[in-house]
PDB file of N, CA and C in Angstrom:
ATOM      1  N   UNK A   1     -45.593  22.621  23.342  1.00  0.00           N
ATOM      2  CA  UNK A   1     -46.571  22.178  24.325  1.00  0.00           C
ATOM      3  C   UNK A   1     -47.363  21.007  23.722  1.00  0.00           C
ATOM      4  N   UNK A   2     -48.238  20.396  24.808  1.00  0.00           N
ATOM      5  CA  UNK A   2     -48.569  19.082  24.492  1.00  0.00           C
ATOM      6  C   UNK A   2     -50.154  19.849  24.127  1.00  0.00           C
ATOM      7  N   UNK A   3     -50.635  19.446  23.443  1.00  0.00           N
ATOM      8  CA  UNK A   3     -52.477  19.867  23.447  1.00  0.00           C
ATOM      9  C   UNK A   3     -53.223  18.439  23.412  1.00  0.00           C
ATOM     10  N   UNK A   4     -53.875  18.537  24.076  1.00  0.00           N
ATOM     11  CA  UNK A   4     -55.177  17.296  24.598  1.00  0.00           C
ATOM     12  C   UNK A   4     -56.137  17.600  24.908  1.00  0.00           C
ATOM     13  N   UNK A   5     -57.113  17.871  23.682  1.00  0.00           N
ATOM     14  CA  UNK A   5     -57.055  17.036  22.670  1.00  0.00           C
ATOM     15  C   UNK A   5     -57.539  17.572  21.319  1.00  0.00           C
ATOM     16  N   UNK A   6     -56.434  17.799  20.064  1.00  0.00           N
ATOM     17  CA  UNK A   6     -57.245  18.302  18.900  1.00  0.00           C
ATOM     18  C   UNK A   6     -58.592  17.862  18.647  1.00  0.00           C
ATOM     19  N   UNK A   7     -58.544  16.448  18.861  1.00  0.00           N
ATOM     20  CA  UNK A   7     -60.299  16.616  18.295  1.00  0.00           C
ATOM     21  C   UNK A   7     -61.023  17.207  18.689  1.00  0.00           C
ATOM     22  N   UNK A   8     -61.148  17.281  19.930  1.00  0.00           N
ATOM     23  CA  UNK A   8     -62.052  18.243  20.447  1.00  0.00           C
ATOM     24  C   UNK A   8     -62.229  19.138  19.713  1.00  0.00           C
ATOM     25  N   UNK A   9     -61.413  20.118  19.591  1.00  0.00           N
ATOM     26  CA  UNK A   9     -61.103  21.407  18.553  1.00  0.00           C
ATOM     27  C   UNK A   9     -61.928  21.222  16.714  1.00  0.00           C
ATOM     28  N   UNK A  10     -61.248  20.348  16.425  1.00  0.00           N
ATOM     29  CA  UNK A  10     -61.590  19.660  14.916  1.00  0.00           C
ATOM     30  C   UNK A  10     -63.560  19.494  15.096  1.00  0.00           C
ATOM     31  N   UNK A  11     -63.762  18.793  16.376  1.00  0.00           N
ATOM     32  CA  UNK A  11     -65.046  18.500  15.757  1.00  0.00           C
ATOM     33  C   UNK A  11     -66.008  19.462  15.970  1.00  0.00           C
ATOM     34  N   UNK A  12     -65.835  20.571  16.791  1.00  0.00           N
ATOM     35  CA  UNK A  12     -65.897  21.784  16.981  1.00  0.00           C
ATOM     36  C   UNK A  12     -66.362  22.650  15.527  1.00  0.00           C
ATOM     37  N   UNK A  13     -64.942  22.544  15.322  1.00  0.00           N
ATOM     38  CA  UNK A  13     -65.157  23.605  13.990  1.00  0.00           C
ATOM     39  C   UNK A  13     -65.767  22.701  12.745  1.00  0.00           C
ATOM     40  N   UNK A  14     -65.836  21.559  13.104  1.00  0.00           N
ATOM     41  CA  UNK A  14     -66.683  20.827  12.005  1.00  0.00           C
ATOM     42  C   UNK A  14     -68.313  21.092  12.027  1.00  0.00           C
ATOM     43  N   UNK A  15     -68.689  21.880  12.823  1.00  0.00           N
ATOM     44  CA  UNK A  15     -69.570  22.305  13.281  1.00  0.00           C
ATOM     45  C   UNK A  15     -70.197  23.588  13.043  1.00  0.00           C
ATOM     46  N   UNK A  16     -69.192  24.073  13.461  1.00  0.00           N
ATOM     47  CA  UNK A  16     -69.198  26.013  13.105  1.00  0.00           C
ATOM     48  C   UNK A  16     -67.864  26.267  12.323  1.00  0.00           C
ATOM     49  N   UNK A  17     -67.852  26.523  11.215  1.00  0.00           N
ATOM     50  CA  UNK A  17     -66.913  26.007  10.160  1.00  0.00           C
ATOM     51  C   UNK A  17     -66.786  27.927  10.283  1.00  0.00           C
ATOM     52  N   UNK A  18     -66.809  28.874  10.851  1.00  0.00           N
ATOM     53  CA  UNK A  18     -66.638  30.034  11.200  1.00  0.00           C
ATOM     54  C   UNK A  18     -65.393  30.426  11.955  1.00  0.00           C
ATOM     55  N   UNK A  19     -64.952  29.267  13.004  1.00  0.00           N
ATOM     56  CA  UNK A  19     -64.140  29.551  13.939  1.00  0.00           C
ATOM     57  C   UNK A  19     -63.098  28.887  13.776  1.00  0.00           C
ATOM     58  N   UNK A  20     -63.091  27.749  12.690  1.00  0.00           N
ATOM     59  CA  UNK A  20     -61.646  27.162  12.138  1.00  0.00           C
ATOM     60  C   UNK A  20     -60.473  27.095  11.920  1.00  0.00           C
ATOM     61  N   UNK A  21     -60.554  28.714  10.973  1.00  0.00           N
ATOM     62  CA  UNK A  21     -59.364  29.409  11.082  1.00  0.00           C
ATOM     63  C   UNK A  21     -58.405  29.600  12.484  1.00  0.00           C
ATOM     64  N   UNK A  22     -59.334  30.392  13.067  1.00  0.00           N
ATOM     65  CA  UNK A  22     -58.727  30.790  14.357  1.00  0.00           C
ATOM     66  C   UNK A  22     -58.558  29.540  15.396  1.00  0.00           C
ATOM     67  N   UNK A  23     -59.339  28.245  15.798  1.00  0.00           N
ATOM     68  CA  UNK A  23     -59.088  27.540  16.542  1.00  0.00           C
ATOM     69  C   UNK A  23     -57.602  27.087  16.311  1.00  0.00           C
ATOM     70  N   UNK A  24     -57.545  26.383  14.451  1.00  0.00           N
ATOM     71  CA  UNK A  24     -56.053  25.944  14.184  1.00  0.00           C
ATOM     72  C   UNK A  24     -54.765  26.618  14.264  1.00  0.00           C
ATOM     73  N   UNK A  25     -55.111  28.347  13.986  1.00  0.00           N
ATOM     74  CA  UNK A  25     -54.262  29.076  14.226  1.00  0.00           C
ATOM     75  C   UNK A  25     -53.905  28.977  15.928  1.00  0.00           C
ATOM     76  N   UNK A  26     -54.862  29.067  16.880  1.00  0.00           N
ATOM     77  CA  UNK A  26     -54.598  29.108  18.254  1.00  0.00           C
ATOM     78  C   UNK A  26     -53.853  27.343  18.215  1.00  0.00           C
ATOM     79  N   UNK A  27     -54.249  26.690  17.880  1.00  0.00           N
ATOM     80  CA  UNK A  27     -53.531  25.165  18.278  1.00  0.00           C
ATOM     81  C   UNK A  27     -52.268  25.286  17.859  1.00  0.00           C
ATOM     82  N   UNK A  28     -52.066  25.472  16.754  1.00  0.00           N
ATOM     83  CA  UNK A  28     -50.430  25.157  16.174  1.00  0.00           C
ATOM     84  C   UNK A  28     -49.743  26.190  16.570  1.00  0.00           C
ATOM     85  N   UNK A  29     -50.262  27.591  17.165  1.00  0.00           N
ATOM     86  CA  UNK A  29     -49.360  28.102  18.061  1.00  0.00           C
ATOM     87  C   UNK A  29     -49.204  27.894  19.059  1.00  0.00           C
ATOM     88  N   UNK A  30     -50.034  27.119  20.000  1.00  0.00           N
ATOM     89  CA  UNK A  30     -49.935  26.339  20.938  1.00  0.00           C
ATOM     90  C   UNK A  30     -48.676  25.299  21.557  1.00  0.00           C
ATOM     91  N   UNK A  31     -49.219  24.669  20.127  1.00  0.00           N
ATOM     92  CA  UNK A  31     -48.022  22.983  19.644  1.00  0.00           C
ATOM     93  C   UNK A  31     -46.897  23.727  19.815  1.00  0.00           C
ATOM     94  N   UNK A  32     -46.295  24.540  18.669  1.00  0.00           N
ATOM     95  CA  UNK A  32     -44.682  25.138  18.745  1.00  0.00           C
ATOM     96  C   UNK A  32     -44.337  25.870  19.531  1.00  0.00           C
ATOM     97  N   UNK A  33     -45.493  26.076  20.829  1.00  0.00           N
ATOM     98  CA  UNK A  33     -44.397  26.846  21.979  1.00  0.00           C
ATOM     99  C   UNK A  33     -44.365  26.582  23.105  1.00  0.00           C
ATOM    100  N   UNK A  34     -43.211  26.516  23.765  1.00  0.00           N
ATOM    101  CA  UNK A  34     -42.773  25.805  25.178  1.00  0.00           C
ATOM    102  C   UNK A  34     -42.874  27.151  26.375  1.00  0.00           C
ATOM    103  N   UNK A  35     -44.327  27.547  26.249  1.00  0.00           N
ATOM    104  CA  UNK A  35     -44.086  28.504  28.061  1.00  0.00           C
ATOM    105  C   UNK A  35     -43.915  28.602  28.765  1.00  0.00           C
ATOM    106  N   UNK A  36     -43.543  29.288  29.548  1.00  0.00           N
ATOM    107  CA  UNK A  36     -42.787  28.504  30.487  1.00  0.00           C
ATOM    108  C   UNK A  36     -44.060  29.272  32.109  1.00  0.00           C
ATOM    109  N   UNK A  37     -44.656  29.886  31.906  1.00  0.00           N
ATOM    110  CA  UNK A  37     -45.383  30.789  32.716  1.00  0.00           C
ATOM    111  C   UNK A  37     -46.701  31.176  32.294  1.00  0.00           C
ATOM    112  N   UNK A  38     -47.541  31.431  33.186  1.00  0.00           N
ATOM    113  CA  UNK A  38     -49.188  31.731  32.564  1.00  0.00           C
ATOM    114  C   UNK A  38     -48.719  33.149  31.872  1.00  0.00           C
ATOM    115  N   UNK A  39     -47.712  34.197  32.399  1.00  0.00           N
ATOM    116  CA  UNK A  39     -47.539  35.362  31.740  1.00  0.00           C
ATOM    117  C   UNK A  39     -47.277  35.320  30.598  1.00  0.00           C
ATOM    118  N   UNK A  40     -46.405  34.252  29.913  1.00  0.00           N
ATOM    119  CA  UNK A  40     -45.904  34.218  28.977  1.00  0.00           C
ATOM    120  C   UNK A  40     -47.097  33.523  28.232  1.00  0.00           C
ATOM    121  N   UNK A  41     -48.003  32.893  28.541  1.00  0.00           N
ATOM    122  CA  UNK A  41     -49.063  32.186  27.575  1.00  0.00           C
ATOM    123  C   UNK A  41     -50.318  32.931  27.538  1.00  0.00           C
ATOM    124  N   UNK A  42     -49.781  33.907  27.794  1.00  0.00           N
ATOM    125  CA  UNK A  42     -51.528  35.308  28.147  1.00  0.00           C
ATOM    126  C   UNK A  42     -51.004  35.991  27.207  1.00  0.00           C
ATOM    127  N   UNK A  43     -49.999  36.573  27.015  1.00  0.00           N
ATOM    128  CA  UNK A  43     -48.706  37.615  26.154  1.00  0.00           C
ATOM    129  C   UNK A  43     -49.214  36.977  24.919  1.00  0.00           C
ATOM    130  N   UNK A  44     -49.369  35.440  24.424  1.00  0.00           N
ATOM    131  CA  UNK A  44     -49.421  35.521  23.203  1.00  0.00           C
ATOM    132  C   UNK A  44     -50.832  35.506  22.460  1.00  0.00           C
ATOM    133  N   UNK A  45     -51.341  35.371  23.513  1.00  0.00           N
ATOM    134  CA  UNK A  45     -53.117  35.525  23.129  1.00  0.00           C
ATOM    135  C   UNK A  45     -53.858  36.528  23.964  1.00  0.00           C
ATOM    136  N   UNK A  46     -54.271  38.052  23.492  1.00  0.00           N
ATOM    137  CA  UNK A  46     -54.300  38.604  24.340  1.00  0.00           C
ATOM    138  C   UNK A  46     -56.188  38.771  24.360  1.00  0.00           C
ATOM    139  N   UNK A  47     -56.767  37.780  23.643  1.00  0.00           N
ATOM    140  CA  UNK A  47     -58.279  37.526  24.016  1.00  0.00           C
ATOM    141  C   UNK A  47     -58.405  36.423  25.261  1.00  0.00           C
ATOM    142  N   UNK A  48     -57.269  36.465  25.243  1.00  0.00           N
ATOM    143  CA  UNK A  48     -57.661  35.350  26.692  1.00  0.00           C
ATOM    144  C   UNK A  48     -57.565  35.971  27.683  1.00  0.00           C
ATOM    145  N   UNK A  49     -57.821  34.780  29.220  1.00  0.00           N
ATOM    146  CA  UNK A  49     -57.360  35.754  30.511  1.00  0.00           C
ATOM    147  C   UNK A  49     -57.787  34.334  31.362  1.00  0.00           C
ATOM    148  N   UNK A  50     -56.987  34.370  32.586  1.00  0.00           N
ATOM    149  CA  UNK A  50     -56.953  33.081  33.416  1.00  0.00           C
ATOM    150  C   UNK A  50     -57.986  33.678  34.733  1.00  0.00           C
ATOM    151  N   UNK A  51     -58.071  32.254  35.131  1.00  0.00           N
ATOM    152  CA  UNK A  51     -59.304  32.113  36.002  1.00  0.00           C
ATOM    153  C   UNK A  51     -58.510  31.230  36.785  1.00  0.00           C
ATOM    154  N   UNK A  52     -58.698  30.964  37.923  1.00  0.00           N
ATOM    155  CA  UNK A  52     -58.306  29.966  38.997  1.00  0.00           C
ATOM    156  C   UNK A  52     -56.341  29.933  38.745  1.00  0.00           C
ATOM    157  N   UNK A  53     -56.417  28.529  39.319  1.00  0.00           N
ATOM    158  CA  UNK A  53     -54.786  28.825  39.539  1.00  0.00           C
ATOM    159  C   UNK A  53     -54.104  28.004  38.156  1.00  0.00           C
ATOM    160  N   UNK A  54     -54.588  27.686  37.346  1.00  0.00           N
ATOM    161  CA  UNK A  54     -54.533  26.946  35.809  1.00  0.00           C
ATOM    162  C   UNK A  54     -55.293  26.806  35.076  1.00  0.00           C
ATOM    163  N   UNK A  55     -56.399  27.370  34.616  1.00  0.00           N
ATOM    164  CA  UNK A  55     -57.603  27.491  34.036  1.00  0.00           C
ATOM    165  C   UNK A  55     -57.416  28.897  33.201  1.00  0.00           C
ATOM    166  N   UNK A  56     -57.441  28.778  31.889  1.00  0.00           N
ATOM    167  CA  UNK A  56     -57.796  29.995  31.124  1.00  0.00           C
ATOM    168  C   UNK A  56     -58.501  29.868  30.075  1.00  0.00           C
ATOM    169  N   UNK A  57     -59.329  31.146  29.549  1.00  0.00           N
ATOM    170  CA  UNK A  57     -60.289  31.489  29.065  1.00  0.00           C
ATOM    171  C   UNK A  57     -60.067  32.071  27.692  1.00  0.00           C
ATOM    172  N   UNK A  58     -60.757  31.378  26.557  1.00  0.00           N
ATOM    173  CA  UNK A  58     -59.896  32.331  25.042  1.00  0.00           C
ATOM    174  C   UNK A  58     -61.723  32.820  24.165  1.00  0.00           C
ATOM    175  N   UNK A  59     -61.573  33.756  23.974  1.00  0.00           N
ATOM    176  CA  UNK A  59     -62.639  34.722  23.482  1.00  0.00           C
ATOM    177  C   UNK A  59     -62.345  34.136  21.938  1.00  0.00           C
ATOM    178  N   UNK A  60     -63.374  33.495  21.345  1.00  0.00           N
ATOM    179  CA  UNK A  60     -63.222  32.893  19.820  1.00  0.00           C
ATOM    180  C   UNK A  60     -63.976  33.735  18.677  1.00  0.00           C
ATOM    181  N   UNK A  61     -63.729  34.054  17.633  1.00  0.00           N
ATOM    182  CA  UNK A  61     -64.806  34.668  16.891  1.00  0.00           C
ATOM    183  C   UNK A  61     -65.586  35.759  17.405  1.00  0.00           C
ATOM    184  N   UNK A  62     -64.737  36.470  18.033  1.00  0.00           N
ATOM    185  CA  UNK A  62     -65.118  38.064  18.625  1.00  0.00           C
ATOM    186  C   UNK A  62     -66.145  37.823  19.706  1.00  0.00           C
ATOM    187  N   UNK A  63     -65.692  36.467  20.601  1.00  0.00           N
ATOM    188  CA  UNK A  63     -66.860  35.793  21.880  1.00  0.00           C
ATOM    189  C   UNK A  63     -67.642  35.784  21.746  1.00  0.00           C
ATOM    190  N   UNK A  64     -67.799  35.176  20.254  1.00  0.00           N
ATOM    191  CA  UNK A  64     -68.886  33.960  19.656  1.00  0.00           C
ATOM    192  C   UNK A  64     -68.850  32.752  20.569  1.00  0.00           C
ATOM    193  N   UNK A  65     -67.778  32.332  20.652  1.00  0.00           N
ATOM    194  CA  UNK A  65     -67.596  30.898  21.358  1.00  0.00           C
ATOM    195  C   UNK A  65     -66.345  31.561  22.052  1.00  0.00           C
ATOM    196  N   UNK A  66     -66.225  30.138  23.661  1.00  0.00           N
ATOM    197  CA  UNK A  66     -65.614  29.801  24.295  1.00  0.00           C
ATOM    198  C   UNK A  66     -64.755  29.117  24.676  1.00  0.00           C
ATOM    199  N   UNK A  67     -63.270  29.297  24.582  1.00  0.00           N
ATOM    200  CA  UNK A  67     -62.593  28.129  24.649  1.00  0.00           C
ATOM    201  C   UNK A  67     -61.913  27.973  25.915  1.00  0.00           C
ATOM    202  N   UNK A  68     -61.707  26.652  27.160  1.00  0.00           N
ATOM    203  CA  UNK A  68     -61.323  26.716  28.575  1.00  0.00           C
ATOM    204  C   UNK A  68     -60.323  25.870  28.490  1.00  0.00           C
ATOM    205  N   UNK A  69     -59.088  25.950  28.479  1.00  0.00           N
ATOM    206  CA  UNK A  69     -58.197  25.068  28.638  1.00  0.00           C
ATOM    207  C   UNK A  69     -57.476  25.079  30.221  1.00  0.00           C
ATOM    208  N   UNK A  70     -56.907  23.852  30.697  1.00  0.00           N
ATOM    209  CA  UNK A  70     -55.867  23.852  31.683  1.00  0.00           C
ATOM    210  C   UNK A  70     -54.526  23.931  31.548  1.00  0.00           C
ATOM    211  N   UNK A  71     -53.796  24.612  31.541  1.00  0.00           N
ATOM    212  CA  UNK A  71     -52.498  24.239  31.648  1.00  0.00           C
ATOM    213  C   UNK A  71     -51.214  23.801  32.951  1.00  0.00           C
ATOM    214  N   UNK A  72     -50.757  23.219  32.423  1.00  0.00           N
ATOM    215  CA  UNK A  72     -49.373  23.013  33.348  1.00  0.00           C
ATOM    216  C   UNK A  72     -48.170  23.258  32.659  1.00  0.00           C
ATOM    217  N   UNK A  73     -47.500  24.197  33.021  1.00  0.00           N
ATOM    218  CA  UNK A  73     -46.441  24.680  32.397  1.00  0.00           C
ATOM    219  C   UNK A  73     -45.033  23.925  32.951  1.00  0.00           C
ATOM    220  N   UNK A  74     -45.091  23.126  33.800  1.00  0.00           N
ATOM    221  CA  UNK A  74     -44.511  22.028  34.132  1.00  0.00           C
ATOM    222  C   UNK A  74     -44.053  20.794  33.140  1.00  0.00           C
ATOM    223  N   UNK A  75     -45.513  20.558  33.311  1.00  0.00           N
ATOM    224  CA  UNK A  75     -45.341  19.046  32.105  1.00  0.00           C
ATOM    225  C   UNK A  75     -45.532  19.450  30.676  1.00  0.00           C
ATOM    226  N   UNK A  76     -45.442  21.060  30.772  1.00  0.00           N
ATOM    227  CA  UNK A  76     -45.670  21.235  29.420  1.00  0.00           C
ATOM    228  C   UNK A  76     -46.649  20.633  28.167  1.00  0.00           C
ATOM    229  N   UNK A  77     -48.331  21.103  29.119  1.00  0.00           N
ATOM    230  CA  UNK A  77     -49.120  20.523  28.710  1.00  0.00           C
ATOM    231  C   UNK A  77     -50.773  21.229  28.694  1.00  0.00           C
ATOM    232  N   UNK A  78     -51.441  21.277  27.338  1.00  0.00           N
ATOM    233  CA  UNK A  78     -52.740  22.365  27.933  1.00  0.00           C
ATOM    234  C   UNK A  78     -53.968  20.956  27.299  1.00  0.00           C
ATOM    235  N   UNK A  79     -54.282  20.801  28.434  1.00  0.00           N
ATOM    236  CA  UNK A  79     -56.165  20.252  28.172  1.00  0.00           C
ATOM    237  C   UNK A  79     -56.893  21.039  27.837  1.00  0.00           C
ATOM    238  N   UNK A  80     -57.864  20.545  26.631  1.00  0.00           N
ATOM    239  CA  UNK A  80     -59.050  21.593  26.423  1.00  0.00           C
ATOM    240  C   UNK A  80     -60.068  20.416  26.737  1.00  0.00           C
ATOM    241  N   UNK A  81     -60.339  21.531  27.669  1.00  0.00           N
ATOM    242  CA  UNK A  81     -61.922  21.454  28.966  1.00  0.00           C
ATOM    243  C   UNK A  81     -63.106  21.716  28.275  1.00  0.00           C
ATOM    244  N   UNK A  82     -63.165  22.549  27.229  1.00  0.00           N
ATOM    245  CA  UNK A  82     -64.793  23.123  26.752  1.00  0.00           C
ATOM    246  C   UNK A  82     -64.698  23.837  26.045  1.00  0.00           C
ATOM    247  N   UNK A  83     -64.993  23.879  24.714  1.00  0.00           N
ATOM    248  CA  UNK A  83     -64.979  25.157  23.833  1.00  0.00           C
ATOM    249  C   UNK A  83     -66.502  24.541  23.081  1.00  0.00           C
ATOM    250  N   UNK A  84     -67.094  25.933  23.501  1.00  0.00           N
ATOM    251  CA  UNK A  84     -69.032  25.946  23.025  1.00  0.00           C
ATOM    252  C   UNK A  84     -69.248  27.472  22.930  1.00  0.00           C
ATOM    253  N   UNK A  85     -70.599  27.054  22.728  1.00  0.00           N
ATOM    254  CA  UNK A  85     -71.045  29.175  22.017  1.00  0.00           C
ATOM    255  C   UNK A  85     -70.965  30.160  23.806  1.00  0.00           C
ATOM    256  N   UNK A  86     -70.895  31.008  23.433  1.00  0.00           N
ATOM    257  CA  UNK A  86     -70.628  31.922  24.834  1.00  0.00           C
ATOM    258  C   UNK A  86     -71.809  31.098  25.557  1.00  0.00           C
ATOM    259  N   UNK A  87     -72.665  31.537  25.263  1.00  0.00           N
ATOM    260  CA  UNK A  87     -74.433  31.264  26.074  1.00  0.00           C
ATOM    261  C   UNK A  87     -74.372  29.924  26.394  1.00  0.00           C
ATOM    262  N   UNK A  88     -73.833  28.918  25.682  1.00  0.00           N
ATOM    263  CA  UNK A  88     -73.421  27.607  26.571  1.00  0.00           C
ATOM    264  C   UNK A  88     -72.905  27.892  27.422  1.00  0.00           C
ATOM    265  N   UNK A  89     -71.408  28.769  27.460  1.00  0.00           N
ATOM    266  CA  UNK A  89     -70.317  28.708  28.208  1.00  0.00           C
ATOM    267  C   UNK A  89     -70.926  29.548  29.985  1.00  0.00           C
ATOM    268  N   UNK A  90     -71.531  30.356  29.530  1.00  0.00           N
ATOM    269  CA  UNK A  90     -72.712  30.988  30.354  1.00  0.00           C
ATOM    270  C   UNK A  90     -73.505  30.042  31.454  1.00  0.00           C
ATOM    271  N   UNK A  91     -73.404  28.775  30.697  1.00  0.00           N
ATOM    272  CA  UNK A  91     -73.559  28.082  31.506  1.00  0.00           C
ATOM    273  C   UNK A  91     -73.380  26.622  32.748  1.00  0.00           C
ATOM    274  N   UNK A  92     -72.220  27.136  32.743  1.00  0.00           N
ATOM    275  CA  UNK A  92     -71.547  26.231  33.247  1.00  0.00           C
ATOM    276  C   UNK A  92     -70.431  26.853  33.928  1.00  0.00           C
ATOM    277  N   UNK A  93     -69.735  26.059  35.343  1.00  0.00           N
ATOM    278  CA  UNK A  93     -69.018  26.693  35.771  1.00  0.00           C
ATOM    279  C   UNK A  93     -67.724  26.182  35.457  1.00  0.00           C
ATOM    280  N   UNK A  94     -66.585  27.517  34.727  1.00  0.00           N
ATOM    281  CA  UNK A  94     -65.187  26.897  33.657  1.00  0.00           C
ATOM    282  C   UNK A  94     -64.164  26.256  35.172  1.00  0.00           C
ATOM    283  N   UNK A  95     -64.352  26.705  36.570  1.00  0.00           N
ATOM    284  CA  UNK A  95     -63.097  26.089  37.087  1.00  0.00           C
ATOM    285  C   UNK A  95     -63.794  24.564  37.765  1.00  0.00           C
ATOM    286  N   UNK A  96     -64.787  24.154  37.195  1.00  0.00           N
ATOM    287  CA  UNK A  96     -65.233  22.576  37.375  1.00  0.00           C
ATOM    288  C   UNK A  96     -64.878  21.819  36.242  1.00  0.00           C
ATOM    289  N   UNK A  97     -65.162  22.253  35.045  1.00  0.00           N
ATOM    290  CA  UNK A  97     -65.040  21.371  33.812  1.00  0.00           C
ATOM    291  C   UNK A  97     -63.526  21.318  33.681  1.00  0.00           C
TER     292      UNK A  97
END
């Protein structure tokens, strides 16, 4: 899969140097796999869970933080929309961003 955009991610954890591990672990399993279905991209992260009709939700650091990506399993491709502390994420609505 395509991810857009690590930095996002990177400057993130340059930040909260807590959630690092796990963001890069979630990206590069990301990168090396071609899903073909939201079932199949829920199956491998099971802190997540989808919202709208391409929008899903990943619980970071025991939902410390928030991560909202889009996917299209088409173009074989996930945008990250927003990853901030829950209580940010609290505030804002994830199927606008």
């Amino acid at each position: 899969m395509r991810v857009l955009s690590k930095k996002t991610l990177r400057e993130f954890w340059l930040k909260h140097e807590d959630c690092e591990n796990q963001l890069l672990g979630w990206y590069k399993e990301v990168k090396l796999s071609k899903y073909q279905s939201s079932e199949e991209f829920l199956a491998a992260f099971p802190n997540g869970r989808a919202i709208g009709r391409s929008r899903y939700i990943f619980n970071i650091k025991g939902n410390k933080y928030r991560l909202v990506v889009k996917a299209n399993f088409d173009l074989k491709t996930i945008w990250i929309r927003f990853i901030r502390t829950h209580s940010e994420y609290d505030a804002i609505n994830a199927l606008e961003i």
